[in-house]
N, C-alpha and C. Protein backbone atom coordinates (compact mmCIF):
# COMPACT_ATOMS: atom_id res chain seq x y z
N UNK A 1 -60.90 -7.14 32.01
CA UNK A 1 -60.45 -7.74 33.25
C UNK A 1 -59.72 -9.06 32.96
N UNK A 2 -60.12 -9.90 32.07
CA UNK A 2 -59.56 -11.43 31.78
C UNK A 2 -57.78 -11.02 31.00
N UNK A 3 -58.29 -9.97 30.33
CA UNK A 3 -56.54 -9.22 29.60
C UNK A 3 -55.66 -9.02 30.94
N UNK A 4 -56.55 -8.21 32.07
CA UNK A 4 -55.08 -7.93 32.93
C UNK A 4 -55.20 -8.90 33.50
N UNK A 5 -55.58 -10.17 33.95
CA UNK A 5 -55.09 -11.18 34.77
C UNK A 5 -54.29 -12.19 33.60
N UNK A 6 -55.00 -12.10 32.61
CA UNK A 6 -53.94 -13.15 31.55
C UNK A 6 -52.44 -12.02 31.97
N UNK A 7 -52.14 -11.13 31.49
CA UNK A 7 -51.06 -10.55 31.67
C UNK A 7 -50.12 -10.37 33.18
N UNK A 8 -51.05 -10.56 34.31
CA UNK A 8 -50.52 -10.55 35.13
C UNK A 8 -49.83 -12.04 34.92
N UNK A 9 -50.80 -12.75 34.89
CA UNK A 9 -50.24 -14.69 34.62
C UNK A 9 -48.88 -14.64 33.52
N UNK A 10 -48.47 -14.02 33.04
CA UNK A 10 -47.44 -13.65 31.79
C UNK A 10 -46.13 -12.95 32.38
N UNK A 11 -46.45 -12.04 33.59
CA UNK A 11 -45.58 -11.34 33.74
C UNK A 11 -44.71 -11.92 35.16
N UNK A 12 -43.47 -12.01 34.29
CA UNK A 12 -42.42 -13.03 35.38
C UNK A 12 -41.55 -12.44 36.04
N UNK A 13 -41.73 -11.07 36.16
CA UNK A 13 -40.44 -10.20 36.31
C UNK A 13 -40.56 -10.15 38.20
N UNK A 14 -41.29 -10.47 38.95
CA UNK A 14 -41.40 -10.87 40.19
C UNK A 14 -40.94 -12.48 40.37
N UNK A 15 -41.07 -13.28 39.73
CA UNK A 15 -40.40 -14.53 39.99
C UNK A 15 -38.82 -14.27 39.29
N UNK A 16 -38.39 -13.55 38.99
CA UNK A 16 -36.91 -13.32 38.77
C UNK A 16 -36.12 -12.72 39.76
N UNK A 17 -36.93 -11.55 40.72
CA UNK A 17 -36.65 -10.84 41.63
C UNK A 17 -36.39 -11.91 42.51
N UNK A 18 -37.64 -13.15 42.71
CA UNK A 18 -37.61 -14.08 43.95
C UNK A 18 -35.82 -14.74 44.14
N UNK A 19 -36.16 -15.49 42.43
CA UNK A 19 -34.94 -16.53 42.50
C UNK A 19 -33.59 -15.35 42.85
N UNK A 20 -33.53 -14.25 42.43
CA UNK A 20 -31.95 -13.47 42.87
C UNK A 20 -31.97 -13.28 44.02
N UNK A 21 -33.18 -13.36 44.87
CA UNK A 21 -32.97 -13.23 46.50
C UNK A 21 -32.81 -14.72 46.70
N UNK A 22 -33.65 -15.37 46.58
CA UNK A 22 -33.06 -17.04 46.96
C UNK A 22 -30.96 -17.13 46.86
N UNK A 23 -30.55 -17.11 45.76
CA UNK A 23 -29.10 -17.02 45.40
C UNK A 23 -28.62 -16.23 46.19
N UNK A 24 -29.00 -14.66 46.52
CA UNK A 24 -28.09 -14.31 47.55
C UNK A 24 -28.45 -14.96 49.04
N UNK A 25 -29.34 -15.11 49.36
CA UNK A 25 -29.48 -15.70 50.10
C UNK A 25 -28.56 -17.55 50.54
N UNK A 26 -28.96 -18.14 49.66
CA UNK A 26 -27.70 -19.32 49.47
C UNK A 26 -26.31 -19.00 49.50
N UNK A 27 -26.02 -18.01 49.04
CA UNK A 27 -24.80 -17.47 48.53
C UNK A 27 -24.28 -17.14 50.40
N UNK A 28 -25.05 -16.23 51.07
CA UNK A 28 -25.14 -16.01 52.55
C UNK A 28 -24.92 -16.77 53.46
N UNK A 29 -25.72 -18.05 53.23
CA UNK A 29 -25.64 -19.13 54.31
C UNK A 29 -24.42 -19.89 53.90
N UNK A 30 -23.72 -19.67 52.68
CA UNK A 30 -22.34 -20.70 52.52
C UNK A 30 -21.44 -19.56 52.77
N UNK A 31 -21.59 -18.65 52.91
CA UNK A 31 -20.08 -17.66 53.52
C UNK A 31 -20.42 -18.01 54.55
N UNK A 32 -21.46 -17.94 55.40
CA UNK A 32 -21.45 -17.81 56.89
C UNK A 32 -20.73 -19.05 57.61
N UNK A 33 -21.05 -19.86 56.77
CA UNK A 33 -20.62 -21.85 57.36
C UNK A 33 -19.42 -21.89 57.03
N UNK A 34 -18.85 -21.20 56.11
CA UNK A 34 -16.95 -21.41 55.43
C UNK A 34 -16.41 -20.73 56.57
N UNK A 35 -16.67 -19.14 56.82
CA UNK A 35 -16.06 -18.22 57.82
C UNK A 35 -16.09 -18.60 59.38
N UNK A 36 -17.50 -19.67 60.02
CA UNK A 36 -17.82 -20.40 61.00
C UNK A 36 -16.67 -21.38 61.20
N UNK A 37 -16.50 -22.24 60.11
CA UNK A 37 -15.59 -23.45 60.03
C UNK A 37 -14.01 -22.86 60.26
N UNK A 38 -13.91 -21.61 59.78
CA UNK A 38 -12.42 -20.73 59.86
C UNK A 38 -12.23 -20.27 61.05
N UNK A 39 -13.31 -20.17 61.47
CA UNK A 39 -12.97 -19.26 62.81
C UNK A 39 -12.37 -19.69 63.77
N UNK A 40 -12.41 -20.63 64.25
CA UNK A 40 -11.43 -21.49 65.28
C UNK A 40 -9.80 -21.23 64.88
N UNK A 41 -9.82 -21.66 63.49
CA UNK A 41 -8.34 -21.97 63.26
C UNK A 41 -7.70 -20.55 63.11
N UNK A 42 -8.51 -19.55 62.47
CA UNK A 42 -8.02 -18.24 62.43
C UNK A 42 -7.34 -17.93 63.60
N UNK A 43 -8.63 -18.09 65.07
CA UNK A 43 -8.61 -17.68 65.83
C UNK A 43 -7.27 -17.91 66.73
N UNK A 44 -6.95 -19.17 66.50
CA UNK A 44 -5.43 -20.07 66.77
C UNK A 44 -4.35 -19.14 66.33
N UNK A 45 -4.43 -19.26 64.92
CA UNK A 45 -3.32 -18.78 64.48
C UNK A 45 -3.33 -17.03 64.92
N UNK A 46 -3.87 -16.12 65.17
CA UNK A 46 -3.63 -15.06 65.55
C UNK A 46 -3.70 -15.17 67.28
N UNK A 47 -3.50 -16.09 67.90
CA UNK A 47 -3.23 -16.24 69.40
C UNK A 47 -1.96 -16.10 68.91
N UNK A 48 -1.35 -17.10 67.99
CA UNK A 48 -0.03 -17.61 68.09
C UNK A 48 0.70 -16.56 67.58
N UNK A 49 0.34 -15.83 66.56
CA UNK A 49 1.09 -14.30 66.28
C UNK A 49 1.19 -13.08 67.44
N UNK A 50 -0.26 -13.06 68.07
CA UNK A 50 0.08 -11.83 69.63
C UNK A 50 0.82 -12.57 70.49
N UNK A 51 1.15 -13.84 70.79
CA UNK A 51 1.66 -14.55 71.76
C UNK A 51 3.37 -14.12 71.11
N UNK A 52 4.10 -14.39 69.89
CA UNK A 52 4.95 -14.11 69.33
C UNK A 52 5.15 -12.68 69.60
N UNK A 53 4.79 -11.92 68.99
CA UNK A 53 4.73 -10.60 69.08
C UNK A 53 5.14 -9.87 70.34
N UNK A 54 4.24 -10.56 71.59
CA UNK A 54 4.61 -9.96 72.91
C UNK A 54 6.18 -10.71 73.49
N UNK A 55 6.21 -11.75 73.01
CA UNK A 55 7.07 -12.29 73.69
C UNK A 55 8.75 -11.46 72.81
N UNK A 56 8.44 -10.98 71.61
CA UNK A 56 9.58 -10.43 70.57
C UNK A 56 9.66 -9.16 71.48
N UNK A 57 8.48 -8.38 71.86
CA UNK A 57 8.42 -6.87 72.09
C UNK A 57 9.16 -6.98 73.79
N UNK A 58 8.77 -7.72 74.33
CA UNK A 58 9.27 -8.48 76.14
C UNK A 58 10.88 -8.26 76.11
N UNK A 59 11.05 -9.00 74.75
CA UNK A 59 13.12 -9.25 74.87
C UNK A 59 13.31 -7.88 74.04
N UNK A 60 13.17 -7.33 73.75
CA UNK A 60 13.54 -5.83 73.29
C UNK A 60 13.45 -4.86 74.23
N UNK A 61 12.15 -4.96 75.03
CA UNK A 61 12.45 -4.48 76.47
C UNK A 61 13.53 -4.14 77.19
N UNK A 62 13.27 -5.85 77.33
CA UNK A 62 14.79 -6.53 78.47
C UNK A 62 16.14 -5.97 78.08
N UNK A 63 16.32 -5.52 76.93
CA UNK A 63 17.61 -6.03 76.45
C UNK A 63 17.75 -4.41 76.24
N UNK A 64 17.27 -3.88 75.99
CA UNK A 64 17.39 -2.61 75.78
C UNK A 64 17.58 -2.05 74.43
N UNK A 65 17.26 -2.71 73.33
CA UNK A 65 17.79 -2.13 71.91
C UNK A 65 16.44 -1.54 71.56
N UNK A 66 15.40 -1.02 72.36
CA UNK A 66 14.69 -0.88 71.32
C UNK A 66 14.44 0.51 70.77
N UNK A 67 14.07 0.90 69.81
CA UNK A 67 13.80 1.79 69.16
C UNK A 67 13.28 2.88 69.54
């Protein structure tokens, strides 16, 4: 009995498992805060492309050349 608890006390292969979930985990919470911080400005800049877009597709309309 004192062999398998010394050996359990020896065996680290569960505190290796821990720390690679900790890291993805860290790894998780800093994509989430980079992509959070992006999102506004993303969100801008693809207003400003459908806003373009409709207003390009509007005068092709109007004008009659389109495809």
């Amino acid at each position: 009995m004192l062999r398998t608890f010394k050996n359990l006390m020896q065996d680290e292969s569960g505190a290796t498992a821990i720390e690679y979930g900790l890291i993805a985990a860290l790894v998780s919470v800093a994509a989430i805060t980079a992509l959070q911080a992006m999102g506004s400005s993303l969100d801008t800049i693809f207003g400003i492309v459908s806003t373009e877009l409709n207003d390009a597709a509007s005068g092709v309309q109007q004008t009659g050349t389109g495809g």
